[in-house]
Protein backbone atom coordinates (compact mmCIF):
# COMPACT_ATOMS: atom_id res chain seq x y z
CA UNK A 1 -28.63 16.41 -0.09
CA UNK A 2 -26.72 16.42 2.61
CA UNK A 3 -29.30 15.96 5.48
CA UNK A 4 -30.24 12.85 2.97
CA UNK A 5 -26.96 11.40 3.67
CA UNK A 6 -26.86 12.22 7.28
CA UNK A 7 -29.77 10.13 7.53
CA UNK A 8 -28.64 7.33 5.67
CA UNK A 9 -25.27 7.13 7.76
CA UNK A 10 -27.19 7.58 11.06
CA UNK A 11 -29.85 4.37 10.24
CA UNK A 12 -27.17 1.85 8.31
CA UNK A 13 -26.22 0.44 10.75
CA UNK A 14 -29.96 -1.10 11.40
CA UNK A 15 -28.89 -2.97 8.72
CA UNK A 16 -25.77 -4.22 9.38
CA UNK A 17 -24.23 -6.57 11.89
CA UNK A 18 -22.17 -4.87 14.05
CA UNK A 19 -18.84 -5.20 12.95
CA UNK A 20 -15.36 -6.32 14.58
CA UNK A 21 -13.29 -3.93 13.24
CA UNK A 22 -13.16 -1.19 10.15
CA UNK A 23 -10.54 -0.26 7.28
CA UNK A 24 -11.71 3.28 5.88
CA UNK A 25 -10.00 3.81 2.48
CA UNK A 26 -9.68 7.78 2.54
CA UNK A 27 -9.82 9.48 -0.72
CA UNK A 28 -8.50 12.27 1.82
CA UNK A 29 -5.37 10.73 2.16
CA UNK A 30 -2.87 10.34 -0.46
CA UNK A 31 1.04 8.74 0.20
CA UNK A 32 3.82 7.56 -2.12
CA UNK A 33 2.94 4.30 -1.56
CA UNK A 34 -0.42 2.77 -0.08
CA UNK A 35 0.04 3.56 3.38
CA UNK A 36 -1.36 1.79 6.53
CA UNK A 37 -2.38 3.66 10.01
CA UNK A 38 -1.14 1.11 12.85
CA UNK A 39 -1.14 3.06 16.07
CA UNK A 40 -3.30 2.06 19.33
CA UNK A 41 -4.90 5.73 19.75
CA UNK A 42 -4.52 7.94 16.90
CA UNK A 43 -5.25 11.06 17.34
CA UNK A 44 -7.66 13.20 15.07
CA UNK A 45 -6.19 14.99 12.18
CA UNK A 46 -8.60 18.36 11.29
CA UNK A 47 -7.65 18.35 7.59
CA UNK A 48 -10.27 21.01 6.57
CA UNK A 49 -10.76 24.63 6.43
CA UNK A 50 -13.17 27.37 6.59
CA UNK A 51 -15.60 25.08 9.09
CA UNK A 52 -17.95 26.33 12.04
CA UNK A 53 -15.77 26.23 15.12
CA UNK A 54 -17.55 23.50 16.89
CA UNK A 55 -16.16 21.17 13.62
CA UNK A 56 -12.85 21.55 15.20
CA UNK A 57 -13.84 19.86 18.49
CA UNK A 58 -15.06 16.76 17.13
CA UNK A 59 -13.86 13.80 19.68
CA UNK A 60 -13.90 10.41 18.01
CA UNK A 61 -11.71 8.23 20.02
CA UNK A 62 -12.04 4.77 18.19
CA UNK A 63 -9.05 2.70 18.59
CA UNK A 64 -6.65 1.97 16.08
CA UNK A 65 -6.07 -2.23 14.76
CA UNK A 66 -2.99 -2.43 14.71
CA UNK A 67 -3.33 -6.47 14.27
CA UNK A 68 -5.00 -5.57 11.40
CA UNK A 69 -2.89 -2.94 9.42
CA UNK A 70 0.01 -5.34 10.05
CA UNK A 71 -2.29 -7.74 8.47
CA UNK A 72 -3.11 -5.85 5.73
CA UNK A 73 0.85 -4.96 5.30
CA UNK A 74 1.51 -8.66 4.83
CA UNK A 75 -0.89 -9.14 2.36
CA UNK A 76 0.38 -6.19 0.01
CA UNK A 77 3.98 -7.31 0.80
CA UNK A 78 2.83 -10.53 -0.44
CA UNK A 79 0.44 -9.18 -3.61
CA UNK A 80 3.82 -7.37 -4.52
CA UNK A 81 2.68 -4.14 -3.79
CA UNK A 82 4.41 -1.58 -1.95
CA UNK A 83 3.49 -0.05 1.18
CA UNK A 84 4.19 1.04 4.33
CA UNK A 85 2.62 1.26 8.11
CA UNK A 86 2.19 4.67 9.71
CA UNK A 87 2.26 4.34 13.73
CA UNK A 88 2.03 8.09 14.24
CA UNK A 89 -0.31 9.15 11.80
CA UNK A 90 -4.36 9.90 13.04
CA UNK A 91 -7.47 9.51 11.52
CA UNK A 92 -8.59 11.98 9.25
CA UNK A 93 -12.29 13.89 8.81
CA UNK A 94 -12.71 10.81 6.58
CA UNK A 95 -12.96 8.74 8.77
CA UNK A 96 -14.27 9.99 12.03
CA UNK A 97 -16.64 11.96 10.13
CA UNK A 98 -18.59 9.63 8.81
CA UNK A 99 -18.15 6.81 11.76
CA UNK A 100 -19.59 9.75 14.60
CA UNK A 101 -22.54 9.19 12.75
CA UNK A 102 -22.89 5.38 11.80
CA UNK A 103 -21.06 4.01 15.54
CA UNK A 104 -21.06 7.79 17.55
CA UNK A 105 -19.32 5.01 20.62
CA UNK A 106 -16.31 5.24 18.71
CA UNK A 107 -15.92 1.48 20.34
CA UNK A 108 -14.76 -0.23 17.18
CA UNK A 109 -11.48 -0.24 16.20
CA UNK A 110 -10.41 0.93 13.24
CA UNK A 111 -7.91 0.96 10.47
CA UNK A 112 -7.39 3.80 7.45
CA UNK A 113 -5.40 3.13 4.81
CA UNK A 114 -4.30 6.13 2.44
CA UNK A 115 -4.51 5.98 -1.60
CA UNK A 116 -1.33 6.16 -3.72
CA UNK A 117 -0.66 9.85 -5.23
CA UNK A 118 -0.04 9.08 -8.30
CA UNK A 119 -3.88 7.66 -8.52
CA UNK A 120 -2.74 5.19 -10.95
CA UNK A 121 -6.02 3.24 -11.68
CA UNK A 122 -4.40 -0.33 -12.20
CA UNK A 123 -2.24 -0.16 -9.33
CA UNK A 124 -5.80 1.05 -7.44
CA UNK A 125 -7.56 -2.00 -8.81
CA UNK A 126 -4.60 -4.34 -7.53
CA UNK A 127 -4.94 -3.21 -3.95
CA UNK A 128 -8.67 -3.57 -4.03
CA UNK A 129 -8.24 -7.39 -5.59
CA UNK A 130 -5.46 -8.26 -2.46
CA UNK A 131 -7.69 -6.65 0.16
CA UNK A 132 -10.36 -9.21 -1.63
CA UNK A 133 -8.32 -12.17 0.04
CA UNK A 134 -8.24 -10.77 3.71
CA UNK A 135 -9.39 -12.84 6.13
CA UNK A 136 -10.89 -11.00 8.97
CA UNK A 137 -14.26 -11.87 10.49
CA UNK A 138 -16.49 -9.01 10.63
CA UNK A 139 -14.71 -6.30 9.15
CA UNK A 140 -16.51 -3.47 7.77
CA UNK A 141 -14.53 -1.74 4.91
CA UNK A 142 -15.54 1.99 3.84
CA UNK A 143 -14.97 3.98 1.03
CA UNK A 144 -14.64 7.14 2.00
CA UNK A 145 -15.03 10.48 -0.01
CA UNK A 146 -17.61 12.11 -2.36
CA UNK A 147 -17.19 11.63 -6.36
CA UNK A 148 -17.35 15.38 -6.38
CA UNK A 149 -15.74 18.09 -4.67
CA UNK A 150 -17.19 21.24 -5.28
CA UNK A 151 -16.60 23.11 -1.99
CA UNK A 152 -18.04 26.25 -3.07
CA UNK A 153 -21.64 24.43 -3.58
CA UNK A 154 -20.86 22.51 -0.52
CA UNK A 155 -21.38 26.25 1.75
CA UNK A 156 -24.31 27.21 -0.63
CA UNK A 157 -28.14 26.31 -0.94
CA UNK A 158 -28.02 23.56 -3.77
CA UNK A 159 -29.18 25.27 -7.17
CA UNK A 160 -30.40 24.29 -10.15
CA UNK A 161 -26.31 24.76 -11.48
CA UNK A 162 -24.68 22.95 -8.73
CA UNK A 163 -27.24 19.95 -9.13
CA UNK A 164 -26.75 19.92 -12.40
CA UNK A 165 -22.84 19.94 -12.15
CA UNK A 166 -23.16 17.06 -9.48
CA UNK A 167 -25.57 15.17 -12.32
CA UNK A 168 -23.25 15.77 -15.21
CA UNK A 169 -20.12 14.65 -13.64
CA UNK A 170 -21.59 11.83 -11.73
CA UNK A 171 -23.10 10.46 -15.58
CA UNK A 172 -19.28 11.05 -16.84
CA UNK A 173 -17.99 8.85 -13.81
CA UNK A 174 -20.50 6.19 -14.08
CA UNK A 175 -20.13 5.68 -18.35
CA UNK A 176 -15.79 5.92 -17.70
CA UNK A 177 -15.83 3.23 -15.20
């Protein structure tokens, strides 16, 4: 449910170190080609509809890493896979939605990088396998997104039929990867 996961992002980070920095891989954010946020402040980017007002105002202020999307740059240019570094871009509700609730100091800096649109599986695997060779101490790297999108459940009371929806297509993902 979702006050389940609420829960479970708010008490985490009990069990985690805290880290130096954080790369959120957005399943809200798809480019031509991987992209990489590398600005000192981004800004917030309110990429939903339909919300409570007050969802709107959310400040998250973290700092961007710009060491370490240049970083991360490198080692795709060098895993021969294209991408590109977005200075201007901000952080999107997956990312500071999620971090206001595991570090609400928004001291940490952080990094988002964007998914490829044509969500070509092998060239997904390849960026996961370079990002596997980064060398940064202390970096906390999120996966960010549900499995399932089903908005109209997502305003409702669960029922029986949007559990069982949820059930069904989370068995289907599990037995296709």
């Amino acid at each position: 449910s979702h006050l389940a996961l609420v829960s479970f992002l708010k008490e985490i980070t009990l069990s985690l170190p805290s880290p130096s920095s954080i790369l959120i891989i957005s399943a809200h954010w798809e480019e031509d080609k991987v992209t990489i946020t590398n600005g000192k402040r981004p800004s917030l980017i309110y990429d939903y509809y339909g919300f409570p007002e007050e969802t709107y105002q959310i400040e998250y202020p973290a700092p961007g890493d710009p060491v370490l999307a240049n970083k991360i740059y490198k080692l795709f240019q060098d895993s021969g896979i294209e991408a590109k570094l977005d200075e201007q871009r901000g952080f999107d509700h997956g990312l500071f939605v999620p971090l206001k609730l595991i570090y609400p100091d928004a001291d940490i800096p952080c990094v988002q990088l964007s998914l490829v649109q044509s969500l070509d599986a092998d060239l997904h695997i390849q960026i996961g396998k370079a990002l596997q060779s980064l060398d940064w101490d202390n970096l906390l790297v999120i996966g960010s997104g549900f499995s399932f999108h089903y908005m109209r459940a997502f305003f409702s009371p669960e029922s029986q039929e949007s559990r069982a929806m949820n059930i069904a297509f989370d068995e289907w993902l599990r037995e296709t990867i």
